[in-house]
Every structure is written in C-alpha cells, then in structure tokens.
Protein backbone atom coordinates (compact mmCIF):
# COMPACT_ATOMS: atom_id res chain seq x y z
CA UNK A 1 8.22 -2.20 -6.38
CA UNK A 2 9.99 -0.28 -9.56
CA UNK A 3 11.11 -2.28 -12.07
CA UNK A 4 14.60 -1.96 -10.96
CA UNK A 5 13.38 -3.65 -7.50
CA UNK A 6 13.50 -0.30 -5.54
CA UNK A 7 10.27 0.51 -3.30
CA UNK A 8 7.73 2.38 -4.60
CA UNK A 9 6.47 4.65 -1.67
CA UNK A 10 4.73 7.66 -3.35
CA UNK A 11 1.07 6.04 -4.16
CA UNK A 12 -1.97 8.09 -2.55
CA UNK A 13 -3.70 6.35 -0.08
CA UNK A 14 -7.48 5.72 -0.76
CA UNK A 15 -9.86 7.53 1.14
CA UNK A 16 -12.57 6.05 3.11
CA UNK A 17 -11.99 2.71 5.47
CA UNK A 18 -8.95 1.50 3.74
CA UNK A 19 -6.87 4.18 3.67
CA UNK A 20 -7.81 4.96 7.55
CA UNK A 21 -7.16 1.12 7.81
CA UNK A 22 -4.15 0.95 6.59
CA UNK A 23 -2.71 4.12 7.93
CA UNK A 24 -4.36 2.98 11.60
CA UNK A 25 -1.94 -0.17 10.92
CA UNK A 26 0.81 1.69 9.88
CA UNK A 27 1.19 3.72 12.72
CA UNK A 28 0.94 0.47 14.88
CA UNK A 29 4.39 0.11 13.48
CA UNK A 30 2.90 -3.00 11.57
CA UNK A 31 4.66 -4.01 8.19
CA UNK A 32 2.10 -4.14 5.32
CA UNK A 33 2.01 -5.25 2.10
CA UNK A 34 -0.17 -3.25 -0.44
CA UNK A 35 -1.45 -3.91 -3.75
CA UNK A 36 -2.12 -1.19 -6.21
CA UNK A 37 -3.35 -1.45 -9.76
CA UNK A 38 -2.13 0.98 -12.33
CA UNK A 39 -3.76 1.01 -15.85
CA UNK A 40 -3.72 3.85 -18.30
CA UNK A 41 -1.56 6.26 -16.14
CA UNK A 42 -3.58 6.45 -12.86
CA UNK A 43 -2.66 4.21 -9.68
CA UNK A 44 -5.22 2.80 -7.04
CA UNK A 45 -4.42 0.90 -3.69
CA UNK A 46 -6.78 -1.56 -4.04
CA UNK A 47 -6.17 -3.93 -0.77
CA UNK A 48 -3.37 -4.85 1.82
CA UNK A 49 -2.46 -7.46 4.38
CA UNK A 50 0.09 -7.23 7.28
CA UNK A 51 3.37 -8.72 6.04
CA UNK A 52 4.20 -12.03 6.88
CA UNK A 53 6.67 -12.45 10.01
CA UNK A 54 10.05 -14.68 9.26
C-alpha cells in the first residue's frame, strides 16, 4: 500500500518460481498478499501468501 492507503499494483514480478507461483495463483482467482522490500530506490517481491478468508 501507498502511504495514503491506496494499492500499490505496479511492482515487477520476480522471475523464476515465485513469480510463476504467484501469477499461477493469481490466475486461480486466489487473493494474495505480497511483500516487497524497497531500499535505495529499487523494489523486490520478496514472498507472498494467499490472503486470509473472513
């Protein structure tokens, strides 16, 4: 998320297995959570998980 609490949606997915992962889980229709590290200007996904169902 943005600062402001908007969604963030224009990170680069990694390439390799967990960027097919994720996209492979995506398509699924699943909801998933992502976690990306920025530091000095650059972004990486670094992990997910499948969101949580309420």
């Amino acid at each position: 998320m943005l600062p402001d609490g908007s969604m963030k949606d224009d990170v680069k997915l990694p390439d390799g297995d967990l960027g097919d992962k994720i996209e492979e889980d995506f398509n699924e229709g699943k909801e998933l959570l992502v976690t990306v590290i920025s530091a000095m200007g650059e972004e990486a996904v670094v992990s997910f998980k499948e969101a949580p169902k309420n």
